[in-house]
Structure formats: structure tokens, C-alpha cells
PDB file of N, CA and C in Angstrom:
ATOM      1  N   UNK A   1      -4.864 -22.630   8.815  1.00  0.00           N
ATOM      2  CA  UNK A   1      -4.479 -21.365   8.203  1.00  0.00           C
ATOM      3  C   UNK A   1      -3.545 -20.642   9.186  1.00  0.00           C
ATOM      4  N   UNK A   2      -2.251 -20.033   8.647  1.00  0.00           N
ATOM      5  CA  UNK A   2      -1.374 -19.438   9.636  1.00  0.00           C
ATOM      6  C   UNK A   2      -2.002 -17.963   9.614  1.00  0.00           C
ATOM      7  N   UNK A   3      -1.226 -17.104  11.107  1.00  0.00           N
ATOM      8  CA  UNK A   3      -1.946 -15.801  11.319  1.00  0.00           C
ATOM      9  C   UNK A   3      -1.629 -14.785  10.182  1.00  0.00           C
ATOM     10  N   UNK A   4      -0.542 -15.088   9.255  1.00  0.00           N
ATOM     11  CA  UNK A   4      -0.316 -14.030   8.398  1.00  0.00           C
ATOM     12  C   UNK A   4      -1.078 -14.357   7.327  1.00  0.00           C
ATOM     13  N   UNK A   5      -2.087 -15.252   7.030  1.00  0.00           N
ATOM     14  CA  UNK A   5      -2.829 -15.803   5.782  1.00  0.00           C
ATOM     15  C   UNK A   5      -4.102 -14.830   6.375  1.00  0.00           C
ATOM     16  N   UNK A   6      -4.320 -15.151   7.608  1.00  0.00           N
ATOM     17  CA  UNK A   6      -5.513 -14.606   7.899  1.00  0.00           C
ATOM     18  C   UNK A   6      -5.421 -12.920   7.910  1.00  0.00           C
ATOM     19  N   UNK A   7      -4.338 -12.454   7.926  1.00  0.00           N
ATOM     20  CA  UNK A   7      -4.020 -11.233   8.122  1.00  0.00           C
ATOM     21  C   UNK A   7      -4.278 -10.390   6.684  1.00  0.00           C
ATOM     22  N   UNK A   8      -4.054 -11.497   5.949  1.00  0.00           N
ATOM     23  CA  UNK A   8      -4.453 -10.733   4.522  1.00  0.00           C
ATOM     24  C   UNK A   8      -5.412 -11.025   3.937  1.00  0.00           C
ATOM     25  N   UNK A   9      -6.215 -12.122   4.477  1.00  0.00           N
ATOM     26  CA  UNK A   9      -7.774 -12.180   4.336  1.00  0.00           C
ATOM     27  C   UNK A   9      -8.138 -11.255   4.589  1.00  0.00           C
ATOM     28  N   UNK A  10      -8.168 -11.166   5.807  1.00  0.00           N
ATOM     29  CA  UNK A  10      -8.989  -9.809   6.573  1.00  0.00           C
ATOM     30  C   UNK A  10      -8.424  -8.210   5.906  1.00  0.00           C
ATOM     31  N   UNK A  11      -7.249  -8.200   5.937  1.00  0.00           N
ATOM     32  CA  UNK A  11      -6.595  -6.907   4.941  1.00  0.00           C
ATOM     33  C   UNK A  11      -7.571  -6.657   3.676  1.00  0.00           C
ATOM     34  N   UNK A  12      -7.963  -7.602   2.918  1.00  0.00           N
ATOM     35  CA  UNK A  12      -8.307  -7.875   1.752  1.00  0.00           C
ATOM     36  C   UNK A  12      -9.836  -7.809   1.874  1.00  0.00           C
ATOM     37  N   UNK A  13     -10.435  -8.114   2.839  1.00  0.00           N
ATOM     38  CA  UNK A  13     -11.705  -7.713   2.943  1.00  0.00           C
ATOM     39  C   UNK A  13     -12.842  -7.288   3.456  1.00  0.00           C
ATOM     40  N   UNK A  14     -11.912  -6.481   4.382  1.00  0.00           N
ATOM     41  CA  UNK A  14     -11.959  -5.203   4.814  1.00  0.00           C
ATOM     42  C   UNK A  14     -11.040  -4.456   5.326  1.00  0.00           C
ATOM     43  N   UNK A  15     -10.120  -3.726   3.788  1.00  0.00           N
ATOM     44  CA  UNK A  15      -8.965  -2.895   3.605  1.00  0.00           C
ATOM     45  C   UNK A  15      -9.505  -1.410   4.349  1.00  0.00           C
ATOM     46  N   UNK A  16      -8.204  -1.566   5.344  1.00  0.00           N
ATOM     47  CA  UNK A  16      -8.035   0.133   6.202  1.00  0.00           C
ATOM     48  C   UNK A  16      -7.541   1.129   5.321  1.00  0.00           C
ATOM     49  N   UNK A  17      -7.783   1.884   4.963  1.00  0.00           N
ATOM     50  CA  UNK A  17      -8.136   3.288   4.578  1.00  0.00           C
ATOM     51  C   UNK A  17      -8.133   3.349   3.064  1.00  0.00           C
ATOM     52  N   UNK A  18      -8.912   3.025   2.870  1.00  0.00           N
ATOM     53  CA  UNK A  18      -9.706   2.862   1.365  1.00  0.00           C
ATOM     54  C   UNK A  18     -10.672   4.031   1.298  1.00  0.00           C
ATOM     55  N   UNK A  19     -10.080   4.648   0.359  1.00  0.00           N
ATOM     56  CA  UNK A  19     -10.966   5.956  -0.393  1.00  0.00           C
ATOM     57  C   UNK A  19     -10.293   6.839  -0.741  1.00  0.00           C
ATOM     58  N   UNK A  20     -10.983   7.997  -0.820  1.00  0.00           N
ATOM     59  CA  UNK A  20      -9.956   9.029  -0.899  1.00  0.00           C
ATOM     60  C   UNK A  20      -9.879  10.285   0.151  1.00  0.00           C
ATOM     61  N   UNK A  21      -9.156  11.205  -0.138  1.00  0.00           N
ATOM     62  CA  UNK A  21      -8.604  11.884   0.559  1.00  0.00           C
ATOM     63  C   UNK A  21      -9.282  13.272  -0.081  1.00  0.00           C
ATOM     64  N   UNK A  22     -10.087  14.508  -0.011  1.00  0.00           N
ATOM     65  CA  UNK A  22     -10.547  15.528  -0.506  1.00  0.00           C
ATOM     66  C   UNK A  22      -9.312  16.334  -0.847  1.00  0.00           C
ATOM     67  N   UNK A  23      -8.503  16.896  -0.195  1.00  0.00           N
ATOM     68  CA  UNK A  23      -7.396  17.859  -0.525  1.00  0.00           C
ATOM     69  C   UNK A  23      -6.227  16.992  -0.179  1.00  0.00           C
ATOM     70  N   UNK A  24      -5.637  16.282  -1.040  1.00  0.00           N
ATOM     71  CA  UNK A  24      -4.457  15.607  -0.789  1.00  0.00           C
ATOM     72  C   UNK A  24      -3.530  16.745  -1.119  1.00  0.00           C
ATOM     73  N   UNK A  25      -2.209  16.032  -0.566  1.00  0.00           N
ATOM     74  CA  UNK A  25      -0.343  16.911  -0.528  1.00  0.00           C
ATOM     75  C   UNK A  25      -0.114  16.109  -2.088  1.00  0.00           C
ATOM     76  N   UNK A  26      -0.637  14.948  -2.141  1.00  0.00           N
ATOM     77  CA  UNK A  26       0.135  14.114  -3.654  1.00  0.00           C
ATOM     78  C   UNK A  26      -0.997  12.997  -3.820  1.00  0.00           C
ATOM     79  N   UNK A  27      -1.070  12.892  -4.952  1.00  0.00           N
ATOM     80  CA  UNK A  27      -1.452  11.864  -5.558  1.00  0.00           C
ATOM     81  C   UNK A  27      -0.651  11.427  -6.426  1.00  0.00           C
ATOM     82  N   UNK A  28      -0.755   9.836  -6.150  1.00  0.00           N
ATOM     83  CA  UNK A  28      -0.608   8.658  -7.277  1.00  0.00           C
ATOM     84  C   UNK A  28      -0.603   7.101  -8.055  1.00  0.00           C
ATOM     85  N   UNK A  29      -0.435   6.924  -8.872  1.00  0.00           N
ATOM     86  CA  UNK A  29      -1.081   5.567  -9.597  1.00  0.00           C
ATOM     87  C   UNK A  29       0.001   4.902  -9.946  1.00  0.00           C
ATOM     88  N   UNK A  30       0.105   3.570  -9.401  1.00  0.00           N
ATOM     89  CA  UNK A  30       0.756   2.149 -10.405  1.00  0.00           C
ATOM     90  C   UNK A  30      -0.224   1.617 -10.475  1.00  0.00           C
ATOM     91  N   UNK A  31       0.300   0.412 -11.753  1.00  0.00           N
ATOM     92  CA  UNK A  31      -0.531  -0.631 -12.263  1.00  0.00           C
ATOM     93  C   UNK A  31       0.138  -2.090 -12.276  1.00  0.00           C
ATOM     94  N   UNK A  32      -0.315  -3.143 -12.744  1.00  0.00           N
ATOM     95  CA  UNK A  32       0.455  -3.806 -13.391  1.00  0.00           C
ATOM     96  C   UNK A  32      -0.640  -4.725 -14.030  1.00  0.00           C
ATOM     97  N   UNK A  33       0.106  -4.694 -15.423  1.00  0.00           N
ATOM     98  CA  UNK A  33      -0.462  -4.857 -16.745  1.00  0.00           C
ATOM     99  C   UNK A  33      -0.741  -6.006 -16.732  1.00  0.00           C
ATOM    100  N   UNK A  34       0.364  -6.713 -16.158  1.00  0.00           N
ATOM    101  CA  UNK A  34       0.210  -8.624 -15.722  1.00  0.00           C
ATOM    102  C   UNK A  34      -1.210  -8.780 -15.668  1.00  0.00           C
ATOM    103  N   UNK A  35      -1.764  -8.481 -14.203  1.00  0.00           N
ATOM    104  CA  UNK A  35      -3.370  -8.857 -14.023  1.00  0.00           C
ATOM    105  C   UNK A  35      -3.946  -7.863 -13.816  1.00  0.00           C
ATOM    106  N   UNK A  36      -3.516  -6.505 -14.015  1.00  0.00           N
ATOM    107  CA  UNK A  36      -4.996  -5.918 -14.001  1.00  0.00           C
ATOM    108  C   UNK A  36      -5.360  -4.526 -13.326  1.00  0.00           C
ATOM    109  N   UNK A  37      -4.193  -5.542 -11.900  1.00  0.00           N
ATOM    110  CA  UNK A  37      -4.220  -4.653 -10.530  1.00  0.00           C
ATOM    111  C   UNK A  37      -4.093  -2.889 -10.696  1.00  0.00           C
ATOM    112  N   UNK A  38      -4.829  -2.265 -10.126  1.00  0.00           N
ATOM    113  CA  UNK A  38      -4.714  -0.647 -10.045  1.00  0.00           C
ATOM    114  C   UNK A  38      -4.843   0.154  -9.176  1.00  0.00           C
ATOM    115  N   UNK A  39      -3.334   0.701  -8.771  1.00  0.00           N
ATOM    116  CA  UNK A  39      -3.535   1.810  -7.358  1.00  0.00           C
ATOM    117  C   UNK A  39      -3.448   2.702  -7.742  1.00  0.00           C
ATOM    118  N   UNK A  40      -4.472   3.422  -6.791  1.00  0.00           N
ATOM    119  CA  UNK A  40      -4.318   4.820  -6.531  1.00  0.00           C
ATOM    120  C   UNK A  40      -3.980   5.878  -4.968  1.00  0.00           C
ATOM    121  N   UNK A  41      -2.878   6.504  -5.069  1.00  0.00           N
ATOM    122  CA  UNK A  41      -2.564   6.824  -3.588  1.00  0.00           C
ATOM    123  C   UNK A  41      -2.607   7.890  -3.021  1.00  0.00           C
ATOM    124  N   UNK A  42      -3.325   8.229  -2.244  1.00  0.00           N
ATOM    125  CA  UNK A  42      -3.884   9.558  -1.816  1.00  0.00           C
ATOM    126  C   UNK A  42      -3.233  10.030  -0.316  1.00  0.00           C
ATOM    127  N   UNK A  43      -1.997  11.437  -0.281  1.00  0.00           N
ATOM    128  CA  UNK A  43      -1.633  11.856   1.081  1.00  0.00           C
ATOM    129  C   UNK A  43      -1.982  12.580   1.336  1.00  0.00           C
ATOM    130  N   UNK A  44      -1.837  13.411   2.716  1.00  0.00           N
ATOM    131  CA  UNK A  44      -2.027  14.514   3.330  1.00  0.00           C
ATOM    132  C   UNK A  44      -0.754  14.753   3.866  1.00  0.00           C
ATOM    133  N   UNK A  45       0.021  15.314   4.011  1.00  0.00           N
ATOM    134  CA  UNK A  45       1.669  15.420   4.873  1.00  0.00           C
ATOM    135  C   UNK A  45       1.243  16.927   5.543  1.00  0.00           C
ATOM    136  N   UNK A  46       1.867  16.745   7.047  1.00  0.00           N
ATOM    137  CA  UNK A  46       1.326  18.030   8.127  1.00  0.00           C
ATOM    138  C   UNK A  46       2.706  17.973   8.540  1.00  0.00           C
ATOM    139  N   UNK A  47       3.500  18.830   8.650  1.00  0.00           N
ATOM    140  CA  UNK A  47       4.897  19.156   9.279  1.00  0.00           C
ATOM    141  C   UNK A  47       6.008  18.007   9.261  1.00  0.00           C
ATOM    142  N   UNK A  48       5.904  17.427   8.155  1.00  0.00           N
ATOM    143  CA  UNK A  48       6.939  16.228   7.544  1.00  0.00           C
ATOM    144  C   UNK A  48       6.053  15.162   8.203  1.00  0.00           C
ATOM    145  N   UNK A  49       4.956  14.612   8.340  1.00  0.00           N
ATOM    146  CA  UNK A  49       4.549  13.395   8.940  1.00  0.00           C
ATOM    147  C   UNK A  49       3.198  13.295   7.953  1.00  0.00           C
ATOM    148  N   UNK A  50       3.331  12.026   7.838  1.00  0.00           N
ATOM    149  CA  UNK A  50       1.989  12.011   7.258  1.00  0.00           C
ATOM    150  C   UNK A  50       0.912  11.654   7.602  1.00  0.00           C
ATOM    151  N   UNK A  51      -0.296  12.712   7.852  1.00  0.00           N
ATOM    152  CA  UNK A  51      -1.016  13.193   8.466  1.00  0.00           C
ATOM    153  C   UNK A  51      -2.037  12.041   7.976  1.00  0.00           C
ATOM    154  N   UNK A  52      -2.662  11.778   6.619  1.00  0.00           N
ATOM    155  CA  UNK A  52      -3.351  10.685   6.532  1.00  0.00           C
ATOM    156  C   UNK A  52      -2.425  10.174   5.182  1.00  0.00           C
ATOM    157  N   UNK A  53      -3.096   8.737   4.916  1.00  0.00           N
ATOM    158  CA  UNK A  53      -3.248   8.241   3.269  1.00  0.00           C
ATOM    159  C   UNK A  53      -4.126   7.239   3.490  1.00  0.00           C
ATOM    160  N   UNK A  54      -4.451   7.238   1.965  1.00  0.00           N
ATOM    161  CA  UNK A  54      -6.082   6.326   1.773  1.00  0.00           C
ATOM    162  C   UNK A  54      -5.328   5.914   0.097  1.00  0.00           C
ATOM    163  N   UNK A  55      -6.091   5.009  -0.040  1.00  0.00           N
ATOM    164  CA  UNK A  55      -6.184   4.007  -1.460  1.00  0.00           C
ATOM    165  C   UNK A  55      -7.389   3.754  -2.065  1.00  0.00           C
ATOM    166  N   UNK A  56      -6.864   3.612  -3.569  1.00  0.00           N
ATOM    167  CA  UNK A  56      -8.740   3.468  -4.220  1.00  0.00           C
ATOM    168  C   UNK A  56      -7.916   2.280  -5.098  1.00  0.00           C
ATOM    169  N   UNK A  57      -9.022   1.477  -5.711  1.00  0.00           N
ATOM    170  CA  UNK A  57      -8.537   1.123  -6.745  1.00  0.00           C
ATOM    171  C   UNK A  57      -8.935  -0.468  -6.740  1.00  0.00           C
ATOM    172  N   UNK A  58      -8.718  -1.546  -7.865  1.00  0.00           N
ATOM    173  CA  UNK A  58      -8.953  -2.287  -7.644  1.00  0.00           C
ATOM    174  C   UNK A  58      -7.402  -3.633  -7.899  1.00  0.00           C
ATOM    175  N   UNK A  59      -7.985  -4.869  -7.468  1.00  0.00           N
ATOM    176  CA  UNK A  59      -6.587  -6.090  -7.567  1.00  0.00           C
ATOM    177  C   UNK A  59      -6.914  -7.348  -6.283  1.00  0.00           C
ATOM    178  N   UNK A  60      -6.346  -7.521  -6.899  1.00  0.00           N
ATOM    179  CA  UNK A  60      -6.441  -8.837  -6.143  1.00  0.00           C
ATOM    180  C   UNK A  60      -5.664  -9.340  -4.615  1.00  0.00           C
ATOM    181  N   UNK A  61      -5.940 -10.130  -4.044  1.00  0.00           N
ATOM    182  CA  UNK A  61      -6.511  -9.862  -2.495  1.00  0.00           C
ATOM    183  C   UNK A  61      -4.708  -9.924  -1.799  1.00  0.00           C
ATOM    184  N   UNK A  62      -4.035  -9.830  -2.493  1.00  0.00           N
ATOM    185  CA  UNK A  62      -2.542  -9.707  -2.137  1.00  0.00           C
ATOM    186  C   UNK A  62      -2.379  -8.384  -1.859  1.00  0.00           C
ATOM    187  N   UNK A  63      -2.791  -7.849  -3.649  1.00  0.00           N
ATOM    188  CA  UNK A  63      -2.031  -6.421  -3.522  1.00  0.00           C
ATOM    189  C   UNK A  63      -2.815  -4.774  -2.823  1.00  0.00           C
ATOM    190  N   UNK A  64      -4.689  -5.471  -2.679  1.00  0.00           N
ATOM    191  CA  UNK A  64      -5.228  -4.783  -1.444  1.00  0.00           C
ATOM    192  C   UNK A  64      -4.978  -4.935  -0.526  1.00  0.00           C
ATOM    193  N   UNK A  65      -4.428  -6.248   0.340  1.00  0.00           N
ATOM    194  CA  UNK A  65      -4.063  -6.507   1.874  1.00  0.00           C
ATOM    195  C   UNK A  65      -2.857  -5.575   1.562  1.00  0.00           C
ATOM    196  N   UNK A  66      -1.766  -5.480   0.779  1.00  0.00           N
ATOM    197  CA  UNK A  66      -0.445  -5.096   0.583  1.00  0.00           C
ATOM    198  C   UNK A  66      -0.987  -3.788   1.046  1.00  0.00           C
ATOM    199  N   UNK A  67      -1.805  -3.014   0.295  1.00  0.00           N
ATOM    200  CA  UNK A  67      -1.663  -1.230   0.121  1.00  0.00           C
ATOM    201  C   UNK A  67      -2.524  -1.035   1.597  1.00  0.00           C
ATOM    202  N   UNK A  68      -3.250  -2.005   1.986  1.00  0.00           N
ATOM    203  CA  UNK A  68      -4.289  -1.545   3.864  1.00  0.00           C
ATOM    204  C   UNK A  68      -3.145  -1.483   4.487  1.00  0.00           C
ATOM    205  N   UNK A  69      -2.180  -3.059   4.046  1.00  0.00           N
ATOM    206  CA  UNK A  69      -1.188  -2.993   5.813  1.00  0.00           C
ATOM    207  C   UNK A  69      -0.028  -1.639   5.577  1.00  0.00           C
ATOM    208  N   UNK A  70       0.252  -1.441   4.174  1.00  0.00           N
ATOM    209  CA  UNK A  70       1.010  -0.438   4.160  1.00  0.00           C
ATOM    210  C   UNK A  70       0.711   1.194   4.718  1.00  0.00           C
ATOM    211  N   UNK A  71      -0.644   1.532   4.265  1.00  0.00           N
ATOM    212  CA  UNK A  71      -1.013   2.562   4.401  1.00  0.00           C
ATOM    213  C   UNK A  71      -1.498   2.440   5.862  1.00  0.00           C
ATOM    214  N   UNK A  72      -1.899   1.705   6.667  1.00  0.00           N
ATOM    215  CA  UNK A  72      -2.160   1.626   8.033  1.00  0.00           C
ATOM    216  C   UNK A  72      -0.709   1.617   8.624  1.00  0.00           C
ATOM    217  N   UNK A  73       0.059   0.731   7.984  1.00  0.00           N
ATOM    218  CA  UNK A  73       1.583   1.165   8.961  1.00  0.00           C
ATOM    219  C   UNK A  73       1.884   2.610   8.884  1.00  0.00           C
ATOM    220  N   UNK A  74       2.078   3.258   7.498  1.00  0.00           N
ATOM    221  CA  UNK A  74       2.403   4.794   7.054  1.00  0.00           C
ATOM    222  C   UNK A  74       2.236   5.939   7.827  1.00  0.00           C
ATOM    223  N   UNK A  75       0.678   5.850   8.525  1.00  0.00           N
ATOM    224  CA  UNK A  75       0.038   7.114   9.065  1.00  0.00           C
ATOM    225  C   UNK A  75       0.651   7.423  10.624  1.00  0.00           C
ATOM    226  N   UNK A  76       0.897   8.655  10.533  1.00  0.00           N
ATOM    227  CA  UNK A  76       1.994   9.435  11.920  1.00  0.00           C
ATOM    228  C   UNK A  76       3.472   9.090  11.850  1.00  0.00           C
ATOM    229  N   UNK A  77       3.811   8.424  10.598  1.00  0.00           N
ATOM    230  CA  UNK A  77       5.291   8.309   9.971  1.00  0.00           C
ATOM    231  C   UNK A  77       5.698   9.292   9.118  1.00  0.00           C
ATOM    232  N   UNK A  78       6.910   9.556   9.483  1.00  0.00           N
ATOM    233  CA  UNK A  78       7.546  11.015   9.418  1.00  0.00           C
ATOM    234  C   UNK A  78       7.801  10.109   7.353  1.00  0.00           C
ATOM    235  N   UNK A  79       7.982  11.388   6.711  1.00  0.00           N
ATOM    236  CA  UNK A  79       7.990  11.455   5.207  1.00  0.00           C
ATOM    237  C   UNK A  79       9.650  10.627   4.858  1.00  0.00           C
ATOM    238  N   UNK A  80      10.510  10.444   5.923  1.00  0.00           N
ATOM    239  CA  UNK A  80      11.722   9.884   6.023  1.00  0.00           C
ATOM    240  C   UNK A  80      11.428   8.192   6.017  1.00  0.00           C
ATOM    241  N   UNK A  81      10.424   8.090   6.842  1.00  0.00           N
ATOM    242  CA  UNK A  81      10.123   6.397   7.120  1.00  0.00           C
ATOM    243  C   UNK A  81       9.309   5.793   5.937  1.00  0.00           C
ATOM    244  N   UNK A  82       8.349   7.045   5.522  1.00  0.00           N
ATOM    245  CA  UNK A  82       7.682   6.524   3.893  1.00  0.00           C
ATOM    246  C   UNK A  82       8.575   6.475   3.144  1.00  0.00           C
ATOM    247  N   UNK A  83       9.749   7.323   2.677  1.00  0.00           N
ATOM    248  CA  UNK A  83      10.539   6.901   1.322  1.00  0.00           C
ATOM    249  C   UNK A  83      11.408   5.352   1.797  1.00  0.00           C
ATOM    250  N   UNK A  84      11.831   4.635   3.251  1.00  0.00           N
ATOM    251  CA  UNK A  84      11.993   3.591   3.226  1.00  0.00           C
ATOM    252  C   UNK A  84      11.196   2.337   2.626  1.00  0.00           C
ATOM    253  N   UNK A  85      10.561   2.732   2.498  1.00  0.00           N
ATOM    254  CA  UNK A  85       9.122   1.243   1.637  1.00  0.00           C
ATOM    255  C   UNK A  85       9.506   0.691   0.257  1.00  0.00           C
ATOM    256  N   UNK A  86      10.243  -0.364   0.783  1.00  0.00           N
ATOM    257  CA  UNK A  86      10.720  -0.916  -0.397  1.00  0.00           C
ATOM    258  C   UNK A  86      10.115  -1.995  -0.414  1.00  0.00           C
ATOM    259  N   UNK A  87      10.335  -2.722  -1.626  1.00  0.00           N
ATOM    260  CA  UNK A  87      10.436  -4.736  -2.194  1.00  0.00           C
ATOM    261  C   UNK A  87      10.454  -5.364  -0.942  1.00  0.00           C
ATOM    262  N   UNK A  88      11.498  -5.089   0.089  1.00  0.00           N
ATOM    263  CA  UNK A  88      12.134  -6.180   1.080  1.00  0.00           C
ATOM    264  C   UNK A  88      10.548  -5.663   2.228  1.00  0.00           C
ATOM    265  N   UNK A  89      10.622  -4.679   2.193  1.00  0.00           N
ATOM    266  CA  UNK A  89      10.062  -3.953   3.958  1.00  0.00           C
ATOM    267  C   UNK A  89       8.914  -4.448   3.342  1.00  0.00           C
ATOM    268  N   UNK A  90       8.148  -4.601   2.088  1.00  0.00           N
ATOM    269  CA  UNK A  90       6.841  -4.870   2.230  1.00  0.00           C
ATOM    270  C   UNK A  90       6.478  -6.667   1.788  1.00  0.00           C
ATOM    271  N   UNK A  91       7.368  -7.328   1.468  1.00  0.00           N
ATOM    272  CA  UNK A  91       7.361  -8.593   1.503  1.00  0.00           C
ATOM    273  C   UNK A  91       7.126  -9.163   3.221  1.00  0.00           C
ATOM    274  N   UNK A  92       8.503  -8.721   3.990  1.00  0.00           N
ATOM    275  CA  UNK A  92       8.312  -8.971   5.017  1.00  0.00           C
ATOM    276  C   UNK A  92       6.838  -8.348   6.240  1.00  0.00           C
ATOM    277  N   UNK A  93       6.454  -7.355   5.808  1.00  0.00           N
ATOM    278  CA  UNK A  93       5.352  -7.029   6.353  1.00  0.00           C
ATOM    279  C   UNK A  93       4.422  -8.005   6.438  1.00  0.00           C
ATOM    280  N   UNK A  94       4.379  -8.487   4.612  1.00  0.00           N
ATOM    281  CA  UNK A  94       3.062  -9.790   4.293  1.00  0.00           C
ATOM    282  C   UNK A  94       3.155 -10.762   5.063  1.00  0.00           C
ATOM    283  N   UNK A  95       4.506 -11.118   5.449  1.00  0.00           N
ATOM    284  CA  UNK A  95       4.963 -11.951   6.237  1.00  0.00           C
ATOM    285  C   UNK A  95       4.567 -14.001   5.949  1.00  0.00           C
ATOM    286  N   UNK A  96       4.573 -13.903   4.283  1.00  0.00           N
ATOM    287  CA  UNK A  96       4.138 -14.926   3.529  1.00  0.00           C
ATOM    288  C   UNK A  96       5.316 -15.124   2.419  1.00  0.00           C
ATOM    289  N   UNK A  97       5.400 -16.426   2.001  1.00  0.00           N
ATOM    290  CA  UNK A  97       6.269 -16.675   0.578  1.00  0.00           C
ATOM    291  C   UNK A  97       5.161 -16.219  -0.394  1.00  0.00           C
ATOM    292  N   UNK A  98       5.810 -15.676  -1.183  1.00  0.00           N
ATOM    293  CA  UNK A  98       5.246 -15.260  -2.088  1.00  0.00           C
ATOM    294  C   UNK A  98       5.757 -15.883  -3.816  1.00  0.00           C
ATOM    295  N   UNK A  99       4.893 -16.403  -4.504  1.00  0.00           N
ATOM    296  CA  UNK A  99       5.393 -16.639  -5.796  1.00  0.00           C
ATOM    297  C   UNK A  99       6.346 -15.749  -6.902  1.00  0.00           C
ATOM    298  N   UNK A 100       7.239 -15.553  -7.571  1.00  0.00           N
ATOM    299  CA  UNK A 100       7.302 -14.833  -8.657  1.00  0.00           C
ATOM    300  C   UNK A 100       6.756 -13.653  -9.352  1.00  0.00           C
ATOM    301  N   UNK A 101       5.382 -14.038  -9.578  1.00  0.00           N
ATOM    302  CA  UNK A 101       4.227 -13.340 -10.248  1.00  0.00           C
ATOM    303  C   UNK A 101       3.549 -12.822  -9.250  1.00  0.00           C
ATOM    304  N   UNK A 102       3.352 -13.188  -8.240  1.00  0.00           N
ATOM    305  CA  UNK A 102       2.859 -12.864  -6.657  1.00  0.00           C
ATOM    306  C   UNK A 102       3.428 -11.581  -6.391  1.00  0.00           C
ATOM    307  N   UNK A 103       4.686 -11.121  -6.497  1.00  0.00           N
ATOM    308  CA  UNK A 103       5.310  -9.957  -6.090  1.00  0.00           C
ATOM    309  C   UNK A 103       5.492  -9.056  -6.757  1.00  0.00           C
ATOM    310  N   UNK A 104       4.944  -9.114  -7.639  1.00  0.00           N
ATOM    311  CA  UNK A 104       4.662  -7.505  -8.208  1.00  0.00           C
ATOM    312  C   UNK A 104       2.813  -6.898  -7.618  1.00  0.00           C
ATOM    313  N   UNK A 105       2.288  -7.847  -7.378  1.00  0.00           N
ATOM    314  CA  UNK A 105       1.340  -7.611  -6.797  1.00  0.00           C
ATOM    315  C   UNK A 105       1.419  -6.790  -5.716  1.00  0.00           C
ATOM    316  N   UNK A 106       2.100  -7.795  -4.464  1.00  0.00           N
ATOM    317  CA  UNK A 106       2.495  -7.123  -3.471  1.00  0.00           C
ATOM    318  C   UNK A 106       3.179  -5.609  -3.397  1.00  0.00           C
ATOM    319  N   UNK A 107       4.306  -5.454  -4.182  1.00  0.00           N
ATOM    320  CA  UNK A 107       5.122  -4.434  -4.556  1.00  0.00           C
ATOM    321  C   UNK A 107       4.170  -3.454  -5.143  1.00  0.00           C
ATOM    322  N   UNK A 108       3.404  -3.382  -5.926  1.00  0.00           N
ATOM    323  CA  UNK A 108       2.630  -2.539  -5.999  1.00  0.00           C
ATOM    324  C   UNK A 108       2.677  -0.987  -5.447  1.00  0.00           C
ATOM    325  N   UNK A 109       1.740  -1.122  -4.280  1.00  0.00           N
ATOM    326  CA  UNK A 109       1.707  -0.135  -3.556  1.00  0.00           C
ATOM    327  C   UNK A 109       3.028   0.340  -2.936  1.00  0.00           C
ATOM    328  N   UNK A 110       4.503  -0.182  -3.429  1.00  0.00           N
ATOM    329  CA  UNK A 110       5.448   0.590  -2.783  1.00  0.00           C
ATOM    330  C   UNK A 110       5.884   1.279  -4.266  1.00  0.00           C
ATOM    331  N   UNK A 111       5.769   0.841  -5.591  1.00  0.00           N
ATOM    332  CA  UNK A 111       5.694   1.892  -6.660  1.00  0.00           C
ATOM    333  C   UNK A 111       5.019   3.300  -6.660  1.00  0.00           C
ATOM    334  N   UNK A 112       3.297   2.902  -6.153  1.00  0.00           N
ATOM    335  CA  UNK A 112       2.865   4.523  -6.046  1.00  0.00           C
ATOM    336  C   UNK A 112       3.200   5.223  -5.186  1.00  0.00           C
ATOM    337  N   UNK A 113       3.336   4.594  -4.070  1.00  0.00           N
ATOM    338  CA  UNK A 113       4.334   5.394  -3.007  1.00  0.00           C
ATOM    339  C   UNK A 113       5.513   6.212  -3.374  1.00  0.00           C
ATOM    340  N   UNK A 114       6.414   5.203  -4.366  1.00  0.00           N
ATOM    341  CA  UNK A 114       7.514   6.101  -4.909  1.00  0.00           C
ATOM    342  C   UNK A 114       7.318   6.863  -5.522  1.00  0.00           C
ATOM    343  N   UNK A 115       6.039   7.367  -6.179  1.00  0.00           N
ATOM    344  CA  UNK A 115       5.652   8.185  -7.035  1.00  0.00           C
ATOM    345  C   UNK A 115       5.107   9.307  -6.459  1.00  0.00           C
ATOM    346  N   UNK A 116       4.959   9.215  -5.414  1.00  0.00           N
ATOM    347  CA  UNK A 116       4.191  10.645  -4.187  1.00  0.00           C
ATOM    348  C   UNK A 116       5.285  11.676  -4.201  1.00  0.00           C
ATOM    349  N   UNK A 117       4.342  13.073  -4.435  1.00  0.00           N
ATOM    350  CA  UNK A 117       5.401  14.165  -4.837  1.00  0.00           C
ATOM    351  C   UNK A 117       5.207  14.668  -2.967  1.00  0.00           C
ATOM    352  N   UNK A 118       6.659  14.244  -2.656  1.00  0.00           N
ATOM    353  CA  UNK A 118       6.035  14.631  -0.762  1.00  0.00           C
ATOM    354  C   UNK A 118       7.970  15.808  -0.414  1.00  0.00           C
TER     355      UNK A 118
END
């Protein structure tokens, strides 16, 4: 098994900052209808940085490793470095080929991201 397989094992089962957030700055939700998958994205933003984010929700072990490593990279990143989170920045994060159908999974969590009123 290579280190980025294991990286999303472990992402996947036991995802960093999973829950929620009591007084979030924004909330928000993608889906995808394909299989199932459902985020939900919870910030806090403190003087343009974002102070925390947490995730709820459920999917499969791509697109939870996807939203831990994202939201663990995110936190003490200025609101400039979150609107960078695209397709490319979070493929390469996974640091895996990914199938077709595989990448909307992944991509996921950079939809609700785009959806954060920050």
C-alpha cells in the first residue's frame, strides 16, 4: 500500500474535524446524487483567517478523507487561500489517480467550500 492510500484510510477513519461548529461565520451543503455522498461545512472566520471549520455528513471513504485533509489544511488560512480550493489543488492533495466517477467525490468538499458566505 503506498503512503497516500494510507493517508486516506486513516483520513477516512478517523476524519479531523468532524462535527460542528456552535456559532459558525457560514454554513454549507453539496451533494452528489451519483452515490449519495453529503457535506456539510461549518466556519468560523476571525480577522480574514479562518479561525476553525468542521464537517458533518456522510460518503464514502474518498470524499471524507477529501473534506479531513481539506479542512485540516484550511485552518489559520487567510479567507484568500480558501477561495483557492479548486478540482486541481484537491486532487493533488489526495495525491492518488483517481477514476472518472471517483472525482466528484473528491471535489466535493471544494463545492461547499464554494458555497461559504465568507
Amino acid at each position: 500500500m503506498n503512503i497516500y492510500t494510507e493517508i486516506i484510510l486513516d483520513h477516512y477513519q478517523n476524519p479531523r474535524n468532524f462535527g460542528e461548529i456552535k456559532n459558525p461565520t457560514s454554513v454549507s451543503e453539496a451533494s452528489n446524487s451519483v452515490c449519495g455522498d453529503k457535506l456539510k461545512i461549518f466556519i468560523l472566520v476571525e480577522n480574514k483567517k479562518v479561525k476553525d471549520i468542521k464537517f458533518s455528513g456522510v460518503g464514502c471513504a474518498i470524499s471524507i478523507a477529501s473534506a479531513s485533509l481539506i479542512t485540516d489544511y484550511l485552518k489559520g488560512k487567510s479567507i484568500s487561500q480558501l477561495k483557492k480550493i479548486n478540482k486541481d489543488f484537491i486532487i493533488k492533495m489526495l495525491g492518488i489517480n483517481l477514476g472518472v466517477n471517483r472525482i466528484k467525490c473528491a471535489v466535493l468538499v471544494g463545492e461547499a467550500i464554494s458555497k461559504l458566505k465568507v
